[in-house]
C-alpha atoms as a PDB file:
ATOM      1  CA  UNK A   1     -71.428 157.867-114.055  1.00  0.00           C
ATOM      2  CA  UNK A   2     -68.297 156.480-112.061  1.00  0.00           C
ATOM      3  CA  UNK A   3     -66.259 159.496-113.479  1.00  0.00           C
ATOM      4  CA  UNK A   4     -69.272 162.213-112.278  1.00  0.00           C
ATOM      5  CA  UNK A   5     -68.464 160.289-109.003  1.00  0.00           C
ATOM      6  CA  UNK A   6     -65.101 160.525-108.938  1.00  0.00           C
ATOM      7  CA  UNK A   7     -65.011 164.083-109.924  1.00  0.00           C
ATOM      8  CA  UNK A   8     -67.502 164.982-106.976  1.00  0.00           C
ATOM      9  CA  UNK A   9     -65.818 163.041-104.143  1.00  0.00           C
ATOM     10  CA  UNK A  10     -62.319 164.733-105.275  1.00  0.00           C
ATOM     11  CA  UNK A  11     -63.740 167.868-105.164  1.00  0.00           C
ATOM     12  CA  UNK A  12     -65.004 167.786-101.904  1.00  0.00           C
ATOM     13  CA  UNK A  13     -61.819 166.648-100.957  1.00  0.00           C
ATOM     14  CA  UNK A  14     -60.222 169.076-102.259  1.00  0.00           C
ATOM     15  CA  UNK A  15     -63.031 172.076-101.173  1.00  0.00           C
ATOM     16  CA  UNK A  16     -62.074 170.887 -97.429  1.00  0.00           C
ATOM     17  CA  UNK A  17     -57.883 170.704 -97.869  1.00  0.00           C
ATOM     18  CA  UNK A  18     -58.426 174.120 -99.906  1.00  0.00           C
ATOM     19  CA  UNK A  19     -60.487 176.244 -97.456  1.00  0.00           C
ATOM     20  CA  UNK A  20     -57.772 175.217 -94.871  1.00  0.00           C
ATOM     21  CA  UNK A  21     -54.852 175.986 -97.007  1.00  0.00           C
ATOM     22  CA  UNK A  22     -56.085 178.912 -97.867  1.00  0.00           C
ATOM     23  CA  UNK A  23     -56.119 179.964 -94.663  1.00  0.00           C
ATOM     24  CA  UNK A  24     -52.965 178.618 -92.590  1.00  0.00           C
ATOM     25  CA  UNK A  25     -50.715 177.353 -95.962  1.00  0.00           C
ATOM     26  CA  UNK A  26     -48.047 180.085 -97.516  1.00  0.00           C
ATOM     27  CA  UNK A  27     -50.507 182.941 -97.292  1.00  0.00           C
ATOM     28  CA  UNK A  28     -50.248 183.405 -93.776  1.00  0.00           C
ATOM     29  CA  UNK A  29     -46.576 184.072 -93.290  1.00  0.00           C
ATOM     30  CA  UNK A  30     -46.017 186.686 -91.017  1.00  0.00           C
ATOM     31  CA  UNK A  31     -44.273 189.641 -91.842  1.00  0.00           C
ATOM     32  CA  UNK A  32     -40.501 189.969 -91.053  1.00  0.00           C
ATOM     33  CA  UNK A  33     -37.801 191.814 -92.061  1.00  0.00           C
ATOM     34  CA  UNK A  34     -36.137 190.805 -95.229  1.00  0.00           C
ATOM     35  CA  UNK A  35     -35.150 192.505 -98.349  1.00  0.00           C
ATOM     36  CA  UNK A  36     -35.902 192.197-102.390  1.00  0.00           C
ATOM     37  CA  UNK A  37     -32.166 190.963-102.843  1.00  0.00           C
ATOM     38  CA  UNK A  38     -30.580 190.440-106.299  1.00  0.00           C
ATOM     39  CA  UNK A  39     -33.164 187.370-107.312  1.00  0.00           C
ATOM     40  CA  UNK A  40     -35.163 188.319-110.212  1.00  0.00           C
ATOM     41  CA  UNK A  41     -38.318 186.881-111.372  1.00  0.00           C
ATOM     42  CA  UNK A  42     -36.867 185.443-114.587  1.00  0.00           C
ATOM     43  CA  UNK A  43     -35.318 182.998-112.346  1.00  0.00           C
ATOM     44  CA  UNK A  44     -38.400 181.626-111.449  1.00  0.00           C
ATOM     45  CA  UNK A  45     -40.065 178.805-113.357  1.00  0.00           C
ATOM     46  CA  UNK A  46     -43.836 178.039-113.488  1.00  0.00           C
ATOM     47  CA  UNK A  47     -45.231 175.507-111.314  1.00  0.00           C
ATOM     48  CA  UNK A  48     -46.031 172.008-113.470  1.00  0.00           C
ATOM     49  CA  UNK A  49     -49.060 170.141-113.527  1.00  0.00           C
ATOM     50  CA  UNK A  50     -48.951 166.465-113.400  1.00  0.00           C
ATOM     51  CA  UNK A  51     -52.188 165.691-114.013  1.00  0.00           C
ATOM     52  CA  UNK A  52     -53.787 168.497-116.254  1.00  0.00           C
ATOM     53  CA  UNK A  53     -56.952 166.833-117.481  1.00  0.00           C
ATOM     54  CA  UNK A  54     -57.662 166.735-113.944  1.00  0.00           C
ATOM     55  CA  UNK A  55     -57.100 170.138-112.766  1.00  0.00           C
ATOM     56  CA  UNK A  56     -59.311 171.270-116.315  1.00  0.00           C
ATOM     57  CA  UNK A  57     -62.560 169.132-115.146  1.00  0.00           C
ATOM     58  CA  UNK A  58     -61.937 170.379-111.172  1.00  0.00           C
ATOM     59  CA  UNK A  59     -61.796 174.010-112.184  1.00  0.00           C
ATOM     60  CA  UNK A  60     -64.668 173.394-114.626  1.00  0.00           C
ATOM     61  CA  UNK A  61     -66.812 171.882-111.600  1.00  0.00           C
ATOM     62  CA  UNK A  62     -65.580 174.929-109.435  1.00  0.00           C
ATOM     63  CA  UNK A  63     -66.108 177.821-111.880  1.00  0.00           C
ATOM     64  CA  UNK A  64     -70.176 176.132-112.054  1.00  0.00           C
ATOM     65  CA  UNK A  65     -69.990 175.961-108.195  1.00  0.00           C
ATOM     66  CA  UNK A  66     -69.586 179.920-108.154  1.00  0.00           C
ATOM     67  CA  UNK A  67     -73.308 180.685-109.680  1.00  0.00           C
ATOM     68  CA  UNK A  68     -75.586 181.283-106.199  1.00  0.00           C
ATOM     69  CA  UNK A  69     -78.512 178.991-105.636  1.00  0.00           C
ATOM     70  CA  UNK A  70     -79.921 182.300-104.398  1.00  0.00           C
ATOM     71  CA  UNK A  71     -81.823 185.039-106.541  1.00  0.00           C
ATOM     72  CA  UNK A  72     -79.744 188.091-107.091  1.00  0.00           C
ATOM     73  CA  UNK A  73     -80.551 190.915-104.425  1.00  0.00           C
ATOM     74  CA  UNK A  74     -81.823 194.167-105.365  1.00  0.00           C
ATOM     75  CA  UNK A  75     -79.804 197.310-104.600  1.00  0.00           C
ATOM     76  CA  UNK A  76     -81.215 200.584-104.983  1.00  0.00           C
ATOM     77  CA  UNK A  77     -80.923 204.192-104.055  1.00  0.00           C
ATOM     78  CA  UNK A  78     -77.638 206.132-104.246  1.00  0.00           C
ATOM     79  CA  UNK A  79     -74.651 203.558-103.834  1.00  0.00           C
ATOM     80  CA  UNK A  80     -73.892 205.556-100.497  1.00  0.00           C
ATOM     81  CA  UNK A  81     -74.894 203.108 -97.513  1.00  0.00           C
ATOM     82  CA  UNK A  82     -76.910 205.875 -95.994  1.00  0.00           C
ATOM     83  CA  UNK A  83     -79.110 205.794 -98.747  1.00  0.00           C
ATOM     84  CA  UNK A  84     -78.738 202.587-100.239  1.00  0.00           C
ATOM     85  CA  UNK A  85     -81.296 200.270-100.157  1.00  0.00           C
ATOM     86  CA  UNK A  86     -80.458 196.650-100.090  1.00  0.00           C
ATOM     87  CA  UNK A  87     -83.667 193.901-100.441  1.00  0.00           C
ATOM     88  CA  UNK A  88     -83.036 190.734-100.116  1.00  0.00           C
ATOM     89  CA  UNK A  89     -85.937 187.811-101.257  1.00  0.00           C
ATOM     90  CA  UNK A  90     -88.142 186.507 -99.321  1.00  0.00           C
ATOM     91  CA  UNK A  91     -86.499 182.598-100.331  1.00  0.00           C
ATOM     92  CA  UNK A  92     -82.605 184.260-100.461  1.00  0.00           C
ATOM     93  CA  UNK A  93     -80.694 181.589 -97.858  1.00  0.00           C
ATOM     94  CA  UNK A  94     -77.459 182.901 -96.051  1.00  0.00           C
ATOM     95  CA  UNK A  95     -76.007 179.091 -96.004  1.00  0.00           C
ATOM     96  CA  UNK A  96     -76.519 178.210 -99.881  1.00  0.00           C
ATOM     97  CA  UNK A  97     -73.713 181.003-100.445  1.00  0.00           C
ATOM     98  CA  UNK A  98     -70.616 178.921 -98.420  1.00  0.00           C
ATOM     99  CA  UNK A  99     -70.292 176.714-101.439  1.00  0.00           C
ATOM    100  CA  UNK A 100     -70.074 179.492-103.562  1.00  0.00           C
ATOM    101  CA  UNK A 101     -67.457 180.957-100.976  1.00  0.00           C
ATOM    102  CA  UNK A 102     -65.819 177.271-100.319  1.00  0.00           C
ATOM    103  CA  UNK A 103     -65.455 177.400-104.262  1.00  0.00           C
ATOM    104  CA  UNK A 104     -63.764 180.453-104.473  1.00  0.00           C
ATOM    105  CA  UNK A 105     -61.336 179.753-102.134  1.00  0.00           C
ATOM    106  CA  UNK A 106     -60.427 176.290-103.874  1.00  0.00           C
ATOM    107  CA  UNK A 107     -59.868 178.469-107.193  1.00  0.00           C
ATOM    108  CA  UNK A 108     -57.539 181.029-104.943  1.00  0.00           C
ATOM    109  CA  UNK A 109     -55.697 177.806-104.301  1.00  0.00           C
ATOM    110  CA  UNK A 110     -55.339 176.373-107.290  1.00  0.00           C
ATOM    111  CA  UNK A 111     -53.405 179.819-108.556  1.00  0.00           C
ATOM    112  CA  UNK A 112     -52.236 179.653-112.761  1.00  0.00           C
ATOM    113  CA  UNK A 113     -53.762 176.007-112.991  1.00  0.00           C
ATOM    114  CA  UNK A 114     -56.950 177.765-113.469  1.00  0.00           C
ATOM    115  CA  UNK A 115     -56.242 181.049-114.922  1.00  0.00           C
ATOM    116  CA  UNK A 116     -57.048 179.908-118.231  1.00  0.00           C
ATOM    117  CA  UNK A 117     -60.706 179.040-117.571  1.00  0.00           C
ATOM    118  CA  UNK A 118     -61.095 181.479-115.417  1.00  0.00           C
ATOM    119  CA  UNK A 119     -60.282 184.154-117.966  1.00  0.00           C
ATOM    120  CA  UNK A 120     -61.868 182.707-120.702  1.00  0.00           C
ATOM    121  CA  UNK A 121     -65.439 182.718-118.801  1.00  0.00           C
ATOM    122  CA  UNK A 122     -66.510 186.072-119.753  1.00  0.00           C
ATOM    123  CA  UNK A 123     -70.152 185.963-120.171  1.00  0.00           C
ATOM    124  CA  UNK A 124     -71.725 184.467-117.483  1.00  0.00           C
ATOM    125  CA  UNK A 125     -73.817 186.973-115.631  1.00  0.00           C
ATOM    126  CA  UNK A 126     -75.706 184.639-113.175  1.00  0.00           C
ATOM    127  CA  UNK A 127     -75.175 186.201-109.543  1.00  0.00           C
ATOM    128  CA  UNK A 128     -72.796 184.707-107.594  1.00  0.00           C
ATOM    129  CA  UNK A 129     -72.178 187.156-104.548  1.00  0.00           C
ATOM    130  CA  UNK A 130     -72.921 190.606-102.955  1.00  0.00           C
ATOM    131  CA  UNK A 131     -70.477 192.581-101.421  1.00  0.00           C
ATOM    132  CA  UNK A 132     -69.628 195.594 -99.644  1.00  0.00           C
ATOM    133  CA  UNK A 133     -67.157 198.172-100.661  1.00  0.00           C
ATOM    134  CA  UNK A 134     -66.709 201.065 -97.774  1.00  0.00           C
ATOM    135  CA  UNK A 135     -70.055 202.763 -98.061  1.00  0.00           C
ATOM    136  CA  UNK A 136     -71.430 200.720-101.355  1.00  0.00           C
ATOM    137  CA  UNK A 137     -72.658 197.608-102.170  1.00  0.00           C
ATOM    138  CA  UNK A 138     -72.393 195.442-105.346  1.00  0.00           C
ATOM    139  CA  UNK A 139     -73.538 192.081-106.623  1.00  0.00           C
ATOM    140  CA  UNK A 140     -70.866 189.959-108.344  1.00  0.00           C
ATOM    141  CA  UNK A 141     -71.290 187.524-110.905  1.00  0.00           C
ATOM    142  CA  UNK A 142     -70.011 184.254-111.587  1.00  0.00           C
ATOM    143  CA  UNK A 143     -67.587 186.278-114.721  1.00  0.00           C
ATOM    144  CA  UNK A 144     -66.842 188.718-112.020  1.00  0.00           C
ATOM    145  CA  UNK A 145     -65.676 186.462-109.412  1.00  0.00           C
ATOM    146  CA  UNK A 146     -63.810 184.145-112.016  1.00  0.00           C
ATOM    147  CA  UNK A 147     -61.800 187.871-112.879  1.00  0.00           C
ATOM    148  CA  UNK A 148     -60.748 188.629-109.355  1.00  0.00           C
ATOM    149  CA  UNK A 149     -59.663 185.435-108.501  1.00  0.00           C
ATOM    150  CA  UNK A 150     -57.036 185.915-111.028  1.00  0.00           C
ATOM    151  CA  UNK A 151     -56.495 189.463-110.021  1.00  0.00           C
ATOM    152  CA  UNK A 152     -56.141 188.711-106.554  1.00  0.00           C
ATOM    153  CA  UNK A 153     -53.295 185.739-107.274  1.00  0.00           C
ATOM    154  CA  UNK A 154     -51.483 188.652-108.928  1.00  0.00           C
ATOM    155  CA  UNK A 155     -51.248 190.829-105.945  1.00  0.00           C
ATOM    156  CA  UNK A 156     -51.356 188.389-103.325  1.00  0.00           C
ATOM    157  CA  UNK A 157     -50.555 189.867-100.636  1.00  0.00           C
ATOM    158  CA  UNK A 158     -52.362 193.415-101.075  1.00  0.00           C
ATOM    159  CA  UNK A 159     -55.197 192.327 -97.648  1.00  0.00           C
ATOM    160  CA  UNK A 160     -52.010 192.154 -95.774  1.00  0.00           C
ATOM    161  CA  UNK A 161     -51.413 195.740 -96.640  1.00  0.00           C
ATOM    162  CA  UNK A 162     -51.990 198.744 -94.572  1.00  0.00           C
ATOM    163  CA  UNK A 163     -54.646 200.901 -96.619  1.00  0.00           C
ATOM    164  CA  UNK A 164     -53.187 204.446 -96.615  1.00  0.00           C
ATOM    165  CA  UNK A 165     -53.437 206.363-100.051  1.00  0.00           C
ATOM    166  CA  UNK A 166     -56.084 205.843-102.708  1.00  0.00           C
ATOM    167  CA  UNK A 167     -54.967 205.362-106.398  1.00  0.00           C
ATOM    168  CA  UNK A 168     -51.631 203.433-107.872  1.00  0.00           C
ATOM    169  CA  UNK A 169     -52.386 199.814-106.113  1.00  0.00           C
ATOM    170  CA  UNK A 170     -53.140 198.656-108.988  1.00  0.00           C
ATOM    171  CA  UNK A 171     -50.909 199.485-111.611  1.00  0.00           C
ATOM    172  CA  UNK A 172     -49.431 195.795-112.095  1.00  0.00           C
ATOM    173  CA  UNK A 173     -49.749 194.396-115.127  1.00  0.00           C
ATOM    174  CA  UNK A 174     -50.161 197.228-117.440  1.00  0.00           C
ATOM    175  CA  UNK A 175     -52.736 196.804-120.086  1.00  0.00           C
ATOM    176  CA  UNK A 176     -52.106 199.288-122.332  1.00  0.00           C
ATOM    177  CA  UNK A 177     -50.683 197.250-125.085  1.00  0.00           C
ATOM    178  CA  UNK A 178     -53.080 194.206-124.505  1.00  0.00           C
ATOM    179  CA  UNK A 179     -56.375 196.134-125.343  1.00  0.00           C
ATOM    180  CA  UNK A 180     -57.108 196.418-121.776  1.00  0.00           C
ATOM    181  CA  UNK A 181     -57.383 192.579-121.948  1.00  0.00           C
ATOM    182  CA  UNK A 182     -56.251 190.605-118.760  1.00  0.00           C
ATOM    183  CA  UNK A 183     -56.839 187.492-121.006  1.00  0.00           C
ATOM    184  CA  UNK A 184     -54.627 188.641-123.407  1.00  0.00           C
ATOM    185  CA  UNK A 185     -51.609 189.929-121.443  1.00  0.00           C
ATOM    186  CA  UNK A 186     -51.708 186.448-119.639  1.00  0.00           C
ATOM    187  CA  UNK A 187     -51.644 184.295-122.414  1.00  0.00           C
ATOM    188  CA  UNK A 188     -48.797 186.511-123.471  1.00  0.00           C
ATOM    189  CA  UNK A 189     -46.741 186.064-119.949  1.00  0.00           C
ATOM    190  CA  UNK A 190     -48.241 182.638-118.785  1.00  0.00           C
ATOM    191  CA  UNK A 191     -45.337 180.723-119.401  1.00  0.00           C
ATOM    192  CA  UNK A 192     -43.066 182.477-117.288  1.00  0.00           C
ATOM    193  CA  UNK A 193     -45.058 181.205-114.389  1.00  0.00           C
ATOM    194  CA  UNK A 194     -47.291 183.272-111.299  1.00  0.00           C
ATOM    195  CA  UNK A 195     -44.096 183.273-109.236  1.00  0.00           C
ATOM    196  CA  UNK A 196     -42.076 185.155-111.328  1.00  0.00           C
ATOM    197  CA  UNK A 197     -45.429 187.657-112.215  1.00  0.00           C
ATOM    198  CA  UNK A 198     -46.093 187.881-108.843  1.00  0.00           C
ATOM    199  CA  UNK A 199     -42.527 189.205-108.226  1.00  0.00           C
ATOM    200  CA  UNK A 200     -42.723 192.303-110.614  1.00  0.00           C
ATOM    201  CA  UNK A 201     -46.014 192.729-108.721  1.00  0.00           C
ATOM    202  CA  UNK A 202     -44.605 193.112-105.600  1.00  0.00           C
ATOM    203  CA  UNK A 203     -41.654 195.094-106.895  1.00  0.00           C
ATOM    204  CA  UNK A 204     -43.928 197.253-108.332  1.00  0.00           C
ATOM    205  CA  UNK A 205     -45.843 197.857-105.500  1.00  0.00           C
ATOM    206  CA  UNK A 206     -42.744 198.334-103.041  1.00  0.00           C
ATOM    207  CA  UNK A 207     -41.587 200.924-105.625  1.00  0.00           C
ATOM    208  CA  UNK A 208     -44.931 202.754-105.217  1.00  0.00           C
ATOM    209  CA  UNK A 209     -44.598 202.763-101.294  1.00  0.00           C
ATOM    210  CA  UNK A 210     -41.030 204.184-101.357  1.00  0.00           C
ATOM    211  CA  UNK A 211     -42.358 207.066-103.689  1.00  0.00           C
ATOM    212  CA  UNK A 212     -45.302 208.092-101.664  1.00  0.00           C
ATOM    213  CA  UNK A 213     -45.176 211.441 -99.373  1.00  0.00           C
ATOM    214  CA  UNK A 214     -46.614 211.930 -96.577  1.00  0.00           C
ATOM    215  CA  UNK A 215     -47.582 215.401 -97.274  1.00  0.00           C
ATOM    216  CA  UNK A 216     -48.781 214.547-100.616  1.00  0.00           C
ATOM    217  CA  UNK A 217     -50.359 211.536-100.652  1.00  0.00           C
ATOM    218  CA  UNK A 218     -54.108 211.575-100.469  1.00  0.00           C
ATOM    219  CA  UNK A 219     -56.051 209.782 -97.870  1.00  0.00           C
ATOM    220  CA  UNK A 220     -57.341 205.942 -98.645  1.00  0.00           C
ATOM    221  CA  UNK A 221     -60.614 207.634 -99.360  1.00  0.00           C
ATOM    222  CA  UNK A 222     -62.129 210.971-100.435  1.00  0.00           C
ATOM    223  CA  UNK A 223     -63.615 211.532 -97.072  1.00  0.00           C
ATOM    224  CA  UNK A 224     -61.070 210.358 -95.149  1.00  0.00           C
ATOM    225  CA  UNK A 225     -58.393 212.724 -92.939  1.00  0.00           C
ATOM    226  CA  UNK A 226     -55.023 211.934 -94.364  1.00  0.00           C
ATOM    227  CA  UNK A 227     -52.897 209.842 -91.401  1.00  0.00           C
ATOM    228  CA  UNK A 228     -50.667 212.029 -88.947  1.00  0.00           C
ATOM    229  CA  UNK A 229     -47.196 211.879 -90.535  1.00  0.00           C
ATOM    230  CA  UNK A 230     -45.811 210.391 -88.450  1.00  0.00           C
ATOM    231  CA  UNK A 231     -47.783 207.060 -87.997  1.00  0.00           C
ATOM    232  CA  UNK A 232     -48.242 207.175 -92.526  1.00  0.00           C
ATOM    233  CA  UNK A 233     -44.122 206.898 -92.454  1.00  0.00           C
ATOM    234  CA  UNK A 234     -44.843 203.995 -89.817  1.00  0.00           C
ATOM    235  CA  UNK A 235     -47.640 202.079 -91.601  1.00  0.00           C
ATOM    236  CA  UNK A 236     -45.870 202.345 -94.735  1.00  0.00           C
ATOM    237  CA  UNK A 237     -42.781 200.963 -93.834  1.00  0.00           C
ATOM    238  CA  UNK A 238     -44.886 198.316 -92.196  1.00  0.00           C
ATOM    239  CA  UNK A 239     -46.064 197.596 -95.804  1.00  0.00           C
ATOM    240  CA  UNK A 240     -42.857 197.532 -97.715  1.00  0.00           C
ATOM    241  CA  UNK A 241     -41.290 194.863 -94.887  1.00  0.00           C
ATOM    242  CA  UNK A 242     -44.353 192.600 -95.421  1.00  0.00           C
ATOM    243  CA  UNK A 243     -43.965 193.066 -99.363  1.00  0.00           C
ATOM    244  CA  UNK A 244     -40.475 191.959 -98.836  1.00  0.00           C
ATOM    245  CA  UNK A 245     -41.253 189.412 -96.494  1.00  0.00           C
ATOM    246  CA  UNK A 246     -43.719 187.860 -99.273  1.00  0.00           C
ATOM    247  CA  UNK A 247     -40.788 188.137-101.756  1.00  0.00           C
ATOM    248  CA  UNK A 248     -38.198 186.438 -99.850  1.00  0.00           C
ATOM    249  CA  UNK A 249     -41.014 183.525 -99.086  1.00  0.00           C
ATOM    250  CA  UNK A 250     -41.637 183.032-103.178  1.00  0.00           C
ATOM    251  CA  UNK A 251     -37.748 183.189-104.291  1.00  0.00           C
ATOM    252  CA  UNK A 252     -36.829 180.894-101.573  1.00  0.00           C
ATOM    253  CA  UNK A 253     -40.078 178.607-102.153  1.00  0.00           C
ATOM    254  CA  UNK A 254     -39.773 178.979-105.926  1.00  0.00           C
ATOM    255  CA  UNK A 255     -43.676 178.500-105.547  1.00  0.00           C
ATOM    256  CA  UNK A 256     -46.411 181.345-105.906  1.00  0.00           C
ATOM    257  CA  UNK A 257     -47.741 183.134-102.800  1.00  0.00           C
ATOM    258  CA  UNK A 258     -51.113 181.772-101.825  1.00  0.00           C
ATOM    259  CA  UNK A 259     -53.491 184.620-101.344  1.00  0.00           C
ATOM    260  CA  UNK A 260     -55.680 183.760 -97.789  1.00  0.00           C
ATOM    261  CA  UNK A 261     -58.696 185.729 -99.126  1.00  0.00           C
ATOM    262  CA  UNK A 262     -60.585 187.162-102.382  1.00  0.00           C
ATOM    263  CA  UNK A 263     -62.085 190.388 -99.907  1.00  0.00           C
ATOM    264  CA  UNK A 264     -59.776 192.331 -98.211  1.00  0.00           C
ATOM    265  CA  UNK A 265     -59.247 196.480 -97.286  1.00  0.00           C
ATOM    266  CA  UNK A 266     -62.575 198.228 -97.605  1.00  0.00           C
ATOM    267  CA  UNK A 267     -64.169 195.597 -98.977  1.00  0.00           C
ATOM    268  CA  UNK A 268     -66.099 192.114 -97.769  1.00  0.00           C
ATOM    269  CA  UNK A 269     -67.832 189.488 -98.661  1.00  0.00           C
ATOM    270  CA  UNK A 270     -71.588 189.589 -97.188  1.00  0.00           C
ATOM    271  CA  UNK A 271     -74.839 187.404 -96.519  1.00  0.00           C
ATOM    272  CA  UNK A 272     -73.088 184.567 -95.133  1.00  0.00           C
ATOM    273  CA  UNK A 273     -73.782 182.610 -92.013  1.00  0.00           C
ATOM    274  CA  UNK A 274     -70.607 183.891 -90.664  1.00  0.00           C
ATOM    275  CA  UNK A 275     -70.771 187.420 -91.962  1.00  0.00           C
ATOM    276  CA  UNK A 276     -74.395 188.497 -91.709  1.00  0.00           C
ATOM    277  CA  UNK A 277     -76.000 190.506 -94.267  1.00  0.00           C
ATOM    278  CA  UNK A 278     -76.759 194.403 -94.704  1.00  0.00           C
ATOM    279  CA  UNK A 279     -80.220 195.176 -92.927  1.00  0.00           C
ATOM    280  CA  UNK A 280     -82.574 196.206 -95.504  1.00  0.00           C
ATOM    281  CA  UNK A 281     -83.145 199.897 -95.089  1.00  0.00           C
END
């Protein structure tokens, strides 16, 4: 009983410190100029854990924390919003999703700590979010969430990003050779720490900015006019100082970048108090 105690008052602790850190911590540094230099990731180490058995049984408590009090809202129609048709129940309360968000953020915080859990929980389907993607909407559950969180550590700083092609984002880490598995290709690289991933991610990602073309490159969406070239050439050289900027922040840290949010781009979180929900149609 006096452990289920302790456990509850340290997570709310640590609920409160985490939604703030997430927030105003690493994550928000500013972009600058800066430049990849000649550090590589292997010279980063991964962060240590004093008190593992402790970070397990948080995580655990956070990972349960992600499955909604609220039923799972029905979306039907064509996935395009002006069709879609988004019900929400009668008894579905806005307010019982900010733990479920407060949680998230905590597990955004606690970066490779908790990437082992949250990979290994595959199978649980219980709804844990809704959210809208440009003209679609989705519900999330708790496996989802637990997936993205990891995803999002590993390109942390993508929300920062101006969104101006469609397509190569996400080519960091490649799968091929891994089954596809994320949970594979980390237990394969975890002991060369997020830092050091997160560096190839970002290289990988400046590499893809230098290589895109105006003239080529296709708009952020399929229905979307391509930028003037002018302001593309601007926006992504925008993008490659703030990918450098992140860089320089993690080799002179020697600590992971903190992502600020799981959402980002064309894509939000919704049916929260702060947020509102989609009107049913």
């Amino acid at each position: 009983m006096r452990k289920t105690i302790f456990i509850g008052f340290g997570i709310a602790i640590a609920l409160a410190v985490g939604f703030f850190a997430g927030r105003w911590s690493a994550g928000g540094l500013p972009a600058g100029p800066g430049g990849n230099g000649d550090e590589t990731s292997e010279t980063l180490k991964p962060v240590d854990d004093p008190h593992p058995e402790e970070t397990r049984a948080r995580v655990k408590y956070l990972i349960e924390m992600l499955a909604s009090k609220n039923p799972r809202p029905k979306i039907t129609g064509e996935k395009w919003e002006t069709d879609a048709i988004v019900k929400y129940p009668k008894e579905y309360n806005d307010s019982l999703q900010v733990p479920v968000y407060l949680a998230l953020q905590q597990l955004l915080v606690e970066g490779e700590g908790a990437f082992d859990q949250l990979l290994a929980h595959t199978d649980d389907k219980r709804y844990s979010l809704t959210i809208k993607r440009i003209e679609q909407f989705y519900n999330r559950s708790v496996s989802d969430v637990c997936k993205s969180i990891v995803e999002r550590n590993l390109h942390c700083c993508h929300p920062e990003l101006h969104l101006i092609t469609r397509g190569g984002w996400y080519s960091y880490p490649n799968l091929e050779s891994f089954e596809g598995s994320l949970a594979k290709w980390w237990q394969k690289n975890k002991t060369r720490g997020l830092a050091a991933l997160q560096i190839e991610s970002i290289d990988d990602t400046i590499a893809f900015m230098r290589h895109l073309d105006a003239r080529t490159a296709p708009p952020w969406h399929a229905q979307a006019e391509q930028f003037p070239i002018d302001k593309f050439n601007r926006l992504r050289d925008e993008n490659v100082r703030i990918l450098q900027a992140v860089r320089q922040s993690i080799v002179h840290t020697g600590k992971p970048y903190r992502p600020v949010i799981l959402d980002g781009w064309s894509s939000k979180i919704i049916a929260l108090p702060w947020t509102g929900r989609e009107e049913d149609k």
